[in-house]
PDB file of N, CA and C in Angstrom:
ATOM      1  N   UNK A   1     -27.996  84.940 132.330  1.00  0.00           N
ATOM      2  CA  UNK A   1     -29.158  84.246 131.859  1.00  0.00           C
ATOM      3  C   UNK A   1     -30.313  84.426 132.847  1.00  0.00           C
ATOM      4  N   UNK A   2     -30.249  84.058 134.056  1.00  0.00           N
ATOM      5  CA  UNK A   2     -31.033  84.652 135.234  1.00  0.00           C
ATOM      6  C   UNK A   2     -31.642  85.722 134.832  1.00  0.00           C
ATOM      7  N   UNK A   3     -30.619  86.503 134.704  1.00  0.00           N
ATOM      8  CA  UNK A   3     -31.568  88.184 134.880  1.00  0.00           C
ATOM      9  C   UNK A   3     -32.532  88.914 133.473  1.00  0.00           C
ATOM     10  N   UNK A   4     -32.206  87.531 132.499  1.00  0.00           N
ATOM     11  CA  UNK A   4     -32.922  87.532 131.302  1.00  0.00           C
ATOM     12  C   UNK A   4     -34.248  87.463 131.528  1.00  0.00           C
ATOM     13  N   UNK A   5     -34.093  86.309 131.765  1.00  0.00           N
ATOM     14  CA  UNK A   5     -35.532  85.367 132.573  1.00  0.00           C
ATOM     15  C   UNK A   5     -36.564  86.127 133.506  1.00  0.00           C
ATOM     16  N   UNK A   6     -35.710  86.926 134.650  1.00  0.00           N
ATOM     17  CA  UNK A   6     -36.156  87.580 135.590  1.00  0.00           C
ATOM     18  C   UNK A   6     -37.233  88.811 134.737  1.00  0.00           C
ATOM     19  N   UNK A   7     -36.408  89.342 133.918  1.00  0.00           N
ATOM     20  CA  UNK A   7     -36.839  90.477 132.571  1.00  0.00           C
ATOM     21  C   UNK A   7     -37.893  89.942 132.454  1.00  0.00           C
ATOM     22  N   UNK A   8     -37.903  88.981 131.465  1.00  0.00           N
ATOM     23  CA  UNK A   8     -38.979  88.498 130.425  1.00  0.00           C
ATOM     24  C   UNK A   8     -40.300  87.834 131.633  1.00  0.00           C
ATOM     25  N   UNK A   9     -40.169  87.268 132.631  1.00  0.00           N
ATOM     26  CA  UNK A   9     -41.191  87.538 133.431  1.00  0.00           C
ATOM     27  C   UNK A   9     -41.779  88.263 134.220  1.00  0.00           C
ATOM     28  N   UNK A  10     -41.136  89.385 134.349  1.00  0.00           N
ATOM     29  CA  UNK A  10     -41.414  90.965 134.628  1.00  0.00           C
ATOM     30  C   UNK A  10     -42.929  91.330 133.681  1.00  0.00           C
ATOM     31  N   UNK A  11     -43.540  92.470 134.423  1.00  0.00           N
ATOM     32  CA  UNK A  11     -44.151  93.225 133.640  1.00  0.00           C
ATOM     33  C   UNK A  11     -43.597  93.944 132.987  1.00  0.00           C
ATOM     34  N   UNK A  12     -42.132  94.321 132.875  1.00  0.00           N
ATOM     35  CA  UNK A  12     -41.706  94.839 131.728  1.00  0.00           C
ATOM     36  C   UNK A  12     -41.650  94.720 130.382  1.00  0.00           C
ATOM     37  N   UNK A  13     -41.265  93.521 130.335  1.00  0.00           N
ATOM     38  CA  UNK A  13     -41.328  92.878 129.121  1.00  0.00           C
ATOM     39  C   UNK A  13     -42.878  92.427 128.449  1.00  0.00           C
ATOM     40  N   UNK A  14     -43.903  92.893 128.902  1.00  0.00           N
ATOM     41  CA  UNK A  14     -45.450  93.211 128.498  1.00  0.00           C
ATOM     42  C   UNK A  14     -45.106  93.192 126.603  1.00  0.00           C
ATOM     43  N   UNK A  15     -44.288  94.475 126.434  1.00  0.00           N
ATOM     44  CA  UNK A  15     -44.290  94.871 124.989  1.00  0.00           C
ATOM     45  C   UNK A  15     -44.024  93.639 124.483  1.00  0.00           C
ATOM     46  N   UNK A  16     -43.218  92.589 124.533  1.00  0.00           N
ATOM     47  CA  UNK A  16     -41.866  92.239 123.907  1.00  0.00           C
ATOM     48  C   UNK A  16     -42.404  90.800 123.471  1.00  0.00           C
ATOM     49  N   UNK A  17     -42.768  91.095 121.743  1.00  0.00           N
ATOM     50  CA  UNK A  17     -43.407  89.550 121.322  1.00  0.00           C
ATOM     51  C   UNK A  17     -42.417  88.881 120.376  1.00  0.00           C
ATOM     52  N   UNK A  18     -42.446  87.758 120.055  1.00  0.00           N
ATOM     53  CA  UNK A  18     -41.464  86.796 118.877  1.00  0.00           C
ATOM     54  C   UNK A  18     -40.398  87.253 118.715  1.00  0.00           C
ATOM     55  N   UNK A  19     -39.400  87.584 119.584  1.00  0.00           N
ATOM     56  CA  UNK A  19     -38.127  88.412 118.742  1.00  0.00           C
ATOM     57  C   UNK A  19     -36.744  86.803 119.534  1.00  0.00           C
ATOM     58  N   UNK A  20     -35.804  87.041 119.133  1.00  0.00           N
ATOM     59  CA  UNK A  20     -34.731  86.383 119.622  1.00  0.00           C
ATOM     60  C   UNK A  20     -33.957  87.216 120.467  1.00  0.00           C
ATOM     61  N   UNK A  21     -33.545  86.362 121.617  1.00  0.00           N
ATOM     62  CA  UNK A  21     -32.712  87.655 122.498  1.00  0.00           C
ATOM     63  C   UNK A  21     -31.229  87.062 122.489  1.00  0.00           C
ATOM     64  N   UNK A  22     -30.293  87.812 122.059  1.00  0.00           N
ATOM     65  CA  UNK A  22     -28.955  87.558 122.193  1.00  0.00           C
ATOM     66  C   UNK A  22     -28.460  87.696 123.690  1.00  0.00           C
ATOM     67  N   UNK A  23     -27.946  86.613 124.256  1.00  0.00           N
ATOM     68  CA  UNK A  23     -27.268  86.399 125.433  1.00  0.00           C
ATOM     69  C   UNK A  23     -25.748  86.210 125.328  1.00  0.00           C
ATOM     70  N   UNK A  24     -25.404  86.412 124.217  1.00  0.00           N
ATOM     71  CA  UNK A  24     -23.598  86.437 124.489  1.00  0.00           C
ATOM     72  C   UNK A  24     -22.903  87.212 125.207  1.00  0.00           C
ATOM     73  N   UNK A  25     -23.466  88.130 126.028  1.00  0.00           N
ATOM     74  CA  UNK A  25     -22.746  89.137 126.558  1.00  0.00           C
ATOM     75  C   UNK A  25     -22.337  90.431 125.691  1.00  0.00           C
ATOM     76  N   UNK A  26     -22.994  90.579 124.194  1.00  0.00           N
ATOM     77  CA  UNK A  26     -22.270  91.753 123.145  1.00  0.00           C
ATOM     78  C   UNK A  26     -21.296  91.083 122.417  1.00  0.00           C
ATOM     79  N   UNK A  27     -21.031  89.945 122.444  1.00  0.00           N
ATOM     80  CA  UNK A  27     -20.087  89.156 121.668  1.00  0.00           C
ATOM     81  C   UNK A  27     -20.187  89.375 120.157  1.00  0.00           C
ATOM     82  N   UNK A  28     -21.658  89.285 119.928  1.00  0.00           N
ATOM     83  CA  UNK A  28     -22.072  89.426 118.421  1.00  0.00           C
ATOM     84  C   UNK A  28     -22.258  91.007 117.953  1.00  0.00           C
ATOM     85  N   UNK A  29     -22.587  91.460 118.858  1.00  0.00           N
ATOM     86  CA  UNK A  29     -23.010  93.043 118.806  1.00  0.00           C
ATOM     87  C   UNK A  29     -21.658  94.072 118.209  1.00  0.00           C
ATOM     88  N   UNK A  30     -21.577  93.930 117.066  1.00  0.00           N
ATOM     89  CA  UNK A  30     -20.502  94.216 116.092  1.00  0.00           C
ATOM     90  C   UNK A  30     -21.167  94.549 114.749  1.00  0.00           C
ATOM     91  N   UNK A  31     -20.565  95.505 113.409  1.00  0.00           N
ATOM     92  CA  UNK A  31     -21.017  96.028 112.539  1.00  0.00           C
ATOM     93  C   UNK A  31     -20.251  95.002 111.839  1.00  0.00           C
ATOM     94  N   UNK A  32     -19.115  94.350 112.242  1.00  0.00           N
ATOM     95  CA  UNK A  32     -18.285  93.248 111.757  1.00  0.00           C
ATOM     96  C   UNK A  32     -18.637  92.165 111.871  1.00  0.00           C
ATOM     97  N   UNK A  33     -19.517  91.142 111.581  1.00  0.00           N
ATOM     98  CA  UNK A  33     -19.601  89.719 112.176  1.00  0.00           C
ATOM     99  C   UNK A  33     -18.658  88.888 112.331  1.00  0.00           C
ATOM    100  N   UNK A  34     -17.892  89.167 111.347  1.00  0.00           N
ATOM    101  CA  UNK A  34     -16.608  87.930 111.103  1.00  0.00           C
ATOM    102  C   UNK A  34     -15.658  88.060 112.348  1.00  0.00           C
ATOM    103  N   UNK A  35     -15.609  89.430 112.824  1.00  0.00           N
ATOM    104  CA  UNK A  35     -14.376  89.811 114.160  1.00  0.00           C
ATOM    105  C   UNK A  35     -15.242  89.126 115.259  1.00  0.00           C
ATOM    106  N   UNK A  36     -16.160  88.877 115.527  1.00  0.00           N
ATOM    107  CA  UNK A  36     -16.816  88.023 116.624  1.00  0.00           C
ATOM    108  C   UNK A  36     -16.609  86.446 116.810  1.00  0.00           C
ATOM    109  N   UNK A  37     -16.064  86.273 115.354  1.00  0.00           N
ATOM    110  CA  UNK A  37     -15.331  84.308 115.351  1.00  0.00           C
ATOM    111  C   UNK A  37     -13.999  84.336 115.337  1.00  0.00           C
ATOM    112  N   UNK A  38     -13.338  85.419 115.480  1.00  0.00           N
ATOM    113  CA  UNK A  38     -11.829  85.396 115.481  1.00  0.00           C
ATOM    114  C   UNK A  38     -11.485  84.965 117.062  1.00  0.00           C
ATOM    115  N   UNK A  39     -10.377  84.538 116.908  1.00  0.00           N
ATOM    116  CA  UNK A  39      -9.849  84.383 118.566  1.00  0.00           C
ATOM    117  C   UNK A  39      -9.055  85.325 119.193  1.00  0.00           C
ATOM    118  N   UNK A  40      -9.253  85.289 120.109  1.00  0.00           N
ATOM    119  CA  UNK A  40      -8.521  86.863 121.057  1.00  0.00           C
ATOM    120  C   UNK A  40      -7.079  86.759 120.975  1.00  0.00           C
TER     121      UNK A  40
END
């Protein structure tokens, strides 16, 4: 989460307007959604 933050107050993040940023770690980042609520 830190290094989100760190980002988004960067001049990097200049471009970067209204969007949502996923912080799960890639949890969601699947073509499957449903395999992301299953349990390990």
């Amino acid at each position: 989460m830190a290094q989100l933050i760190c980002f988004l107050s960067s001049d990097l993040a200049s471009y970067i307007t209204g969007t949502m940023i996923d912080v799960s770690g890639g949890k969601f980042a699947t073509q499957m959604p449903w395999l992301a609520h299953r349990e390990p």
